[in-house]
Protein backbone atom coordinates (compact mmCIF):
# COMPACT_ATOMS: atom_id res chain seq x y z
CA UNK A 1 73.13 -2.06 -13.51
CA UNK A 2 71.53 0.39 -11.80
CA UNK A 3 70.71 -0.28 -8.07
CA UNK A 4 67.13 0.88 -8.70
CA UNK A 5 66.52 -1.25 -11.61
CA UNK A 6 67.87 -4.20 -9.77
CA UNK A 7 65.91 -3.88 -6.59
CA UNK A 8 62.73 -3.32 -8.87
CA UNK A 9 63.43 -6.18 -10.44
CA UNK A 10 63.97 -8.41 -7.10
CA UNK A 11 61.11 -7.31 -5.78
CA UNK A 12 59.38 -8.60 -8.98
CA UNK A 13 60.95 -12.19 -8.76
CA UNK A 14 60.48 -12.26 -5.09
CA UNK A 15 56.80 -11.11 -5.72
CA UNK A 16 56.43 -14.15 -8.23
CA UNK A 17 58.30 -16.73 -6.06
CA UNK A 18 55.75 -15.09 -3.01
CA UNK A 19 52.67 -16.18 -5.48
CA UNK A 20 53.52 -19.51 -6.53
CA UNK A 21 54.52 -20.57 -3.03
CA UNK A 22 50.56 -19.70 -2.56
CA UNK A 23 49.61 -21.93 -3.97
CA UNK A 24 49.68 -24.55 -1.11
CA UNK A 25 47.40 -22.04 1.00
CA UNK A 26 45.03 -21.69 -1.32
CA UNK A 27 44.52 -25.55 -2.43
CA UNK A 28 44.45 -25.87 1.86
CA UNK A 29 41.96 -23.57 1.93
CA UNK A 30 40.05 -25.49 -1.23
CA UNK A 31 40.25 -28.75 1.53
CA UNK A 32 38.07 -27.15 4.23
CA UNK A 33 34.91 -27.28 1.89
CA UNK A 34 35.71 -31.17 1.10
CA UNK A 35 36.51 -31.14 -2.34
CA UNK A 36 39.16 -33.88 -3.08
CA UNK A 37 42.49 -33.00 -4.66
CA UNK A 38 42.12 -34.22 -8.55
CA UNK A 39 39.03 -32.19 -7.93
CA UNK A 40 41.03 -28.99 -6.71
CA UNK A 41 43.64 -29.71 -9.83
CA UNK A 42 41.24 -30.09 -12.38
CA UNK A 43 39.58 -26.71 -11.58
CA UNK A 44 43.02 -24.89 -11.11
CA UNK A 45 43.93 -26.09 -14.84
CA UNK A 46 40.48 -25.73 -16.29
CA UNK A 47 40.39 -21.59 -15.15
CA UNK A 48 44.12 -21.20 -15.83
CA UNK A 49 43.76 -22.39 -19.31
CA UNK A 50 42.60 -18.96 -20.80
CA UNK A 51 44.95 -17.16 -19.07
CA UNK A 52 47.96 -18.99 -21.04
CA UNK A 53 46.24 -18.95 -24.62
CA UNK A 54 46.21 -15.59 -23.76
CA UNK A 55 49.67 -15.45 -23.58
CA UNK A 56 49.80 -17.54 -26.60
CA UNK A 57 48.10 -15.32 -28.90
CA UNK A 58 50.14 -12.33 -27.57
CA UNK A 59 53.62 -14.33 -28.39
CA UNK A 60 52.38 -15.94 -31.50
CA UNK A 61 51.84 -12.10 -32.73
CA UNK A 62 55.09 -10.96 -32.04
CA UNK A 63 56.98 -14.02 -33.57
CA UNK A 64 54.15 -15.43 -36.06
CA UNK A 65 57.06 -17.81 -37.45
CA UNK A 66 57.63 -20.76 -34.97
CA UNK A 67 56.51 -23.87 -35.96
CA UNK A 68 56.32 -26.80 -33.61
CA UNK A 69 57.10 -30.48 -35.15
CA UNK A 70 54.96 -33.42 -34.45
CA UNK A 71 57.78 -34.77 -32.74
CA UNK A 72 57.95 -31.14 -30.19
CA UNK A 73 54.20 -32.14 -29.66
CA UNK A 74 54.40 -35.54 -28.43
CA UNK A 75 57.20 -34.51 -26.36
CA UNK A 76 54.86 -31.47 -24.63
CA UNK A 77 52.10 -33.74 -24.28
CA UNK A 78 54.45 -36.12 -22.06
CA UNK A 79 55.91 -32.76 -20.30
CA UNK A 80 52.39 -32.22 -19.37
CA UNK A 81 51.41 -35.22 -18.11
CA UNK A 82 54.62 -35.74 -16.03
CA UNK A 83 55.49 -32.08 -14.69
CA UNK A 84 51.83 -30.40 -14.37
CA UNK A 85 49.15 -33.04 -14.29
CA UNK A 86 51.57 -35.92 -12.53
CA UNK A 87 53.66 -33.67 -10.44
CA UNK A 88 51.00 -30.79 -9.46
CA UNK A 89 48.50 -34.68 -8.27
CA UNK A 90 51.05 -36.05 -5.72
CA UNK A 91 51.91 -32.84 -4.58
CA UNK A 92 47.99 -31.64 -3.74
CA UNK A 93 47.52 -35.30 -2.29
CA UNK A 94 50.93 -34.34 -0.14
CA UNK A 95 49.08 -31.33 1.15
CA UNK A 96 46.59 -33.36 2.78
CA UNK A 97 49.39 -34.36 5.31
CA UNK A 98 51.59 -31.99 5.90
CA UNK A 99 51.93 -28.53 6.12
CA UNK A 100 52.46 -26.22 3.80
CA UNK A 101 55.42 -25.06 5.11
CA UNK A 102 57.33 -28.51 4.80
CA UNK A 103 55.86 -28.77 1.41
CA UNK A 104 57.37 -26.17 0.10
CA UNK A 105 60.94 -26.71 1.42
CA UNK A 106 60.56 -30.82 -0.25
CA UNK A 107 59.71 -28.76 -3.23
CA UNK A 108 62.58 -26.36 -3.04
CA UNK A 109 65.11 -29.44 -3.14
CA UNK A 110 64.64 -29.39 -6.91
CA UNK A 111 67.71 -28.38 -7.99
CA UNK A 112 69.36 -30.94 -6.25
CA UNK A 113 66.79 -34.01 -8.00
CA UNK A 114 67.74 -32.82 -11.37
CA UNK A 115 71.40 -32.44 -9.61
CA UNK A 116 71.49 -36.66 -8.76
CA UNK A 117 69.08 -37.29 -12.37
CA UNK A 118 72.14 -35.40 -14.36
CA UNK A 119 74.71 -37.70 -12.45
CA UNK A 120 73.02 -40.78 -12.66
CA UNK A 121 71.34 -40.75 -16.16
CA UNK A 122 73.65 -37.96 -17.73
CA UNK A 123 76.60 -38.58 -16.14
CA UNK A 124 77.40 -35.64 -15.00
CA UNK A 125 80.37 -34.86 -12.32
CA UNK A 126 79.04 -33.71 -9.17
CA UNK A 127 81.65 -31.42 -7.27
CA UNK A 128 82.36 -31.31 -4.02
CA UNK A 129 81.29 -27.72 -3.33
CA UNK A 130 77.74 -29.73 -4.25
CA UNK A 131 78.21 -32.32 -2.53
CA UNK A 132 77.98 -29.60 0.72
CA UNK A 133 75.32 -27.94 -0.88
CA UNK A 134 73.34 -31.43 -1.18
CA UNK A 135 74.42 -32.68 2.16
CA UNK A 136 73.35 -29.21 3.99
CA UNK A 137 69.92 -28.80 1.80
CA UNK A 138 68.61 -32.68 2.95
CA UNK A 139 69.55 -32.29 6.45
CA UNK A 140 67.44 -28.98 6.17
CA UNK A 141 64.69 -30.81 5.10
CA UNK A 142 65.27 -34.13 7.69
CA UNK A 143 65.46 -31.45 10.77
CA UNK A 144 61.87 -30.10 9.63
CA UNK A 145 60.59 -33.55 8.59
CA UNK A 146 61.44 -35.07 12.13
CA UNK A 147 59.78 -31.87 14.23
CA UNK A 148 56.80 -32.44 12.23
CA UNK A 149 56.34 -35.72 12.77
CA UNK A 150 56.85 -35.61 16.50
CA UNK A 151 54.23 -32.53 16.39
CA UNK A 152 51.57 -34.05 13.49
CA UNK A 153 52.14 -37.67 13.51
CA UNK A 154 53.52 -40.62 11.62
CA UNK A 155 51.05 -39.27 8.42
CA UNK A 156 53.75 -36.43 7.97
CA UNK A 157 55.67 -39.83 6.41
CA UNK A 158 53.22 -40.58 3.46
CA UNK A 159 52.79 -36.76 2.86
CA UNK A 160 56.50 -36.06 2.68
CA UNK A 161 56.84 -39.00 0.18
CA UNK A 162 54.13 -37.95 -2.04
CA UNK A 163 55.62 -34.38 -2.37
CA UNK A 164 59.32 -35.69 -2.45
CA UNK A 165 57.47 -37.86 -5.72
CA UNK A 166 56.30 -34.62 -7.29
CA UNK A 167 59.50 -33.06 -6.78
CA UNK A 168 61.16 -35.81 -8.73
CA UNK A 169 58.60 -35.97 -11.36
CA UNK A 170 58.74 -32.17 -12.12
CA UNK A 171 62.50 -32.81 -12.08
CA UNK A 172 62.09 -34.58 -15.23
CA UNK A 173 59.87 -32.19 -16.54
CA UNK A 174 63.07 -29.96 -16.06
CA UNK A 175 65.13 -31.72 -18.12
CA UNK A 176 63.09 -32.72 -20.66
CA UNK A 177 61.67 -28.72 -21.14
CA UNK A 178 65.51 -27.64 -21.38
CA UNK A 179 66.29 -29.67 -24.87
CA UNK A 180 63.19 -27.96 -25.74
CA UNK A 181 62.49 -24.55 -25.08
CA UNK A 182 64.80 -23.16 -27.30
CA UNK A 183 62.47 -24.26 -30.31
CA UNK A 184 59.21 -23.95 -28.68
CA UNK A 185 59.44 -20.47 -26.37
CA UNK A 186 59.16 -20.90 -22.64
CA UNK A 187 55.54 -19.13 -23.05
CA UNK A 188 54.72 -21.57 -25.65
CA UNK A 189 55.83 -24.73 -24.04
CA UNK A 190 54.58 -23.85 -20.54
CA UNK A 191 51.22 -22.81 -22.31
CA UNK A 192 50.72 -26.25 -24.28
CA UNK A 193 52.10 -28.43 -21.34
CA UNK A 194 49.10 -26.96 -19.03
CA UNK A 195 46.55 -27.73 -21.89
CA UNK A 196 48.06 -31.23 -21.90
CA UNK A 197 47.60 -31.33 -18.14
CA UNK A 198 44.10 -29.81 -17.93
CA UNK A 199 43.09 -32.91 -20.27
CA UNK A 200 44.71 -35.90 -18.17
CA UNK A 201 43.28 -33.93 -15.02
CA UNK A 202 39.59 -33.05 -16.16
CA UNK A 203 39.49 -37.18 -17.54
CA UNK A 204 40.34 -37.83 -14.39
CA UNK A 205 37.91 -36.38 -12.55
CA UNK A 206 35.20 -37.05 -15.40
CA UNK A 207 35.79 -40.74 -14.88
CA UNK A 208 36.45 -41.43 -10.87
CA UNK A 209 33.79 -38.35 -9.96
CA UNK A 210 31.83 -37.15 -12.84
CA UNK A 211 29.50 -34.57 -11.19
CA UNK A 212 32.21 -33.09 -8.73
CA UNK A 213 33.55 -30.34 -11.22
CA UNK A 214 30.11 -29.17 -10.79
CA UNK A 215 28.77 -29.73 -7.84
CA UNK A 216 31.00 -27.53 -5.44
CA UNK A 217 30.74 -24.68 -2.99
CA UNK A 218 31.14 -20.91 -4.54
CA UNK A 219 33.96 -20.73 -2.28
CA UNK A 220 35.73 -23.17 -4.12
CA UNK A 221 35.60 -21.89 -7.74
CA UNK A 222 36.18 -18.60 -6.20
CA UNK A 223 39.31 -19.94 -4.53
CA UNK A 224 40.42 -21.82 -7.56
CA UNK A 225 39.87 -18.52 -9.98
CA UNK A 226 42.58 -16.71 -7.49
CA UNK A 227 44.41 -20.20 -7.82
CA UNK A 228 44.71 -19.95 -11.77
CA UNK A 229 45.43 -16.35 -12.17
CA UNK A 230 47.08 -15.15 -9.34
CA UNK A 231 49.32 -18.38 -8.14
CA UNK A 232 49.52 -20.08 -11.24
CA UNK A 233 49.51 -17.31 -14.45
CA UNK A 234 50.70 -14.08 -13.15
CA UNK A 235 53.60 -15.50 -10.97
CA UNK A 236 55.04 -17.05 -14.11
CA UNK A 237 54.90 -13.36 -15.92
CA UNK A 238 56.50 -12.08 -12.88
CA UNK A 239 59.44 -14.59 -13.05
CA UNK A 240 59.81 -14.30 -16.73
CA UNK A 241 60.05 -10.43 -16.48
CA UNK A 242 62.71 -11.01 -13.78
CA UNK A 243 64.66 -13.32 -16.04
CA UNK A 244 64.59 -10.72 -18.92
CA UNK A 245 65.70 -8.23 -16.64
CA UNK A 246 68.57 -9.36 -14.50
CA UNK A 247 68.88 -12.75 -15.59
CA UNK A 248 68.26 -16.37 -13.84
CA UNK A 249 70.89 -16.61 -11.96
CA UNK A 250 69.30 -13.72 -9.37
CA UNK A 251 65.79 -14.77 -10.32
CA UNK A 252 66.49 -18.29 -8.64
CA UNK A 253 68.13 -16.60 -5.90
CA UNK A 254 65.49 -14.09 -5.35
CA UNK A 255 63.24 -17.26 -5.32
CA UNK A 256 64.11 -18.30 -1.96
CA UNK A 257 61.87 -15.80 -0.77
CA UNK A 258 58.78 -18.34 -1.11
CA UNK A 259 59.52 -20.95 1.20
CA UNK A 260 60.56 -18.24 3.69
CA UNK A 261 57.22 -16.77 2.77
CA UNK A 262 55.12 -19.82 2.86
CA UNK A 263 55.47 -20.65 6.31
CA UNK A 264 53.93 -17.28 7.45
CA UNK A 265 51.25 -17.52 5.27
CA UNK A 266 50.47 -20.79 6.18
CA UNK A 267 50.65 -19.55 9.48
CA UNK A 268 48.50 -16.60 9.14
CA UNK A 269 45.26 -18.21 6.52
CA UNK A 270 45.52 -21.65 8.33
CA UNK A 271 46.84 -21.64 11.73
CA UNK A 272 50.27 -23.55 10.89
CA UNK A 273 52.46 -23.12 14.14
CA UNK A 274 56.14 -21.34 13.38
CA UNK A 275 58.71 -23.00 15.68
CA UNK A 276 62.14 -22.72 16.15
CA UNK A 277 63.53 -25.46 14.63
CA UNK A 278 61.37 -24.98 11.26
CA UNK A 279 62.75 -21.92 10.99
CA UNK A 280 66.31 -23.33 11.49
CA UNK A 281 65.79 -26.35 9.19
CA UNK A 282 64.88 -24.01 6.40
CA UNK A 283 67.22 -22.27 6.93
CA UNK A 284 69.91 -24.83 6.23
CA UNK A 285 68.01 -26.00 3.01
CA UNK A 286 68.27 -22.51 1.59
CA UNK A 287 71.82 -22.11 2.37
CA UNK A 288 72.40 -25.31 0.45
CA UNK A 289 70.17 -24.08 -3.09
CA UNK A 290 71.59 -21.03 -2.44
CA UNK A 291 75.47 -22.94 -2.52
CA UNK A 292 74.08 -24.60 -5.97
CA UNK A 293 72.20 -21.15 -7.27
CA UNK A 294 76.11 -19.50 -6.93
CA UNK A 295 77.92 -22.64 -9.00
CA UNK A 296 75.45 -22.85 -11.89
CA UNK A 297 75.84 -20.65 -14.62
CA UNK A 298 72.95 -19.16 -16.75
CA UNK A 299 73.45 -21.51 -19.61
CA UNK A 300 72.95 -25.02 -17.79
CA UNK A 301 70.48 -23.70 -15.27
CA UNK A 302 67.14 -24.92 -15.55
CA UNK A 303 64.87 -21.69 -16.36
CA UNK A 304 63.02 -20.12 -13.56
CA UNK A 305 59.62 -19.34 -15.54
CA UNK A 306 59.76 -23.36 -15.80
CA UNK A 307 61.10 -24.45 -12.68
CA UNK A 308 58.77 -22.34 -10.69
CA UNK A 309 55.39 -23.53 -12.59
CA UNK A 310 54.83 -26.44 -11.05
């Protein structure tokens, strides 16, 4: 592999990672105008949709002959519910407590829920070189979790929990969209489980605030537009280039480049402090994906282009 090629194509993943780690900033951002987070999710879905039929229709031209059974639908409907609509809802509630720095690195422990699911439910053998990598990626997270609640307050607790909850739920999405992809097409399956989620998320907000979809600032479907295409669609191209280039193995690796990115942006858009021992507590955490990211192999890692779409 050329070295060109393969720093052009780091660059790409790190660029997508970079993008989806916005994400956080922007639905911040979306807070300071008062809208209310099933609000904020509803409107992210609802402008992203187009972008991923889009997709659709390109794929579906190039391979016309995929069919999806009835039984492949019900199980992307459920995909949708639990690892967009479910998932992407606790973690913008989370957001209203902690910062988006912290967020991210809760979120980044997902290799290591679908790790403890595949043990517990699947049982799977956990080694001991992941037993390190699981031991140093939580302490990561308790080192940041503790500063922040002597800096923010006890709320950091409830925040933390909610985004810990999303990280589980999309966890499940993980393992469910593995059994499946191969049938469906990660563009496919990514593209019907955010139409899935767009539903439960716009009846949500239909029935608890009917008029808010509405009824908000310009700011905030401005904000949301960015939201849909440029943290939500284009990151996933990005990643999915990446993969078809050098593989998932060094797309998930050139992922870590989002939390480390995440806490400067949330620094620079909303005034987040950087401290010492944030810095060192992700630190830890990456060393400990990055332990897991080295054992897995490409086959029975969870794709990138899904794992990063939440």
């Amino acid at each position: 592999m050329q070295r060109s090629f393969l720093l052009t194509s780091l660059l790409i993943a790190g660029l997508g990672s970079v993008l989806f780690s916005a994400k956080a900033i922007v639905v911040k951002l979306c807070y300071q105008y008062g809208v209310d987070s099933a609000t904020v999710l509803a409107l992210r879905m609802l402008f992203s949709l187009p972008f991923f039929w889009l997709a659709v229709w390109w794929s579906s031209a190039r391979n016309p002959s995929i069919k999806i059974s009835n039984k492949d639908k019900l199980t992307i409907v459920f995909l949708g519910f639990v690892g967009y609509y479910l998932s992407s809802y606790l973690d913008f509630l989370g957001l209203q407590y902690i910062t988006v720095g912290l967020e991210r690195i809760i979120l980044y422990l997902n290799p290591t829920i679908v790790l403890f699911i595949s043990m517990f439910f699947l049982k799977k053998k956990i080694h001991a070189q992941q037993w390190l990598a699981l031991i140093l990626a939580y302490t990561g997270v308790i080192v940041v979790f503790s500063h922040d609640i002597q800096l923010l307050g006890p709320s950091i607790a409830w925040g933390g929990l909610l985004v810990f909850l999303s990280a589980i739920s999309y966890a499940i999405y993980l393992i469910f969209a593995g059994e499946i992809v191969s049938r469906v097409g990660s563009i496919r399956l990514v593209a019907y489980a955010s139409a899935s989620s767009t539903l439960f998320s716009t009846l949500q907000v239909l029935i608890l605030h009917p008029n808010t979809l509405l009824d908000q600032a310009i700011e905030v479907y401005q904000l949301s537009i960015f939201n849909a295409a440029f943290c939500t669609f284009m990151p996933m191209l990005l990643v999915m280039i990446a993969v078809n280039r050098i593989g998932s193995g060094l797309t998930a690796q050139a992922g870590m480049l989002g939390p480390i990115a995440t806490i400067f942006l949330g620094w620079y858009f909303l005034g987040e402090s950087i401290t010492v021992v944030q810095v060192v507590g992700m630190s830890i955490v990456l060393a400990g994906v990055a332990i897991l990211a080295t054992m897995q192999t490409q086959k029975n890692q969870p794709r990138p282009e899904l794992a990063e779409a939440e």
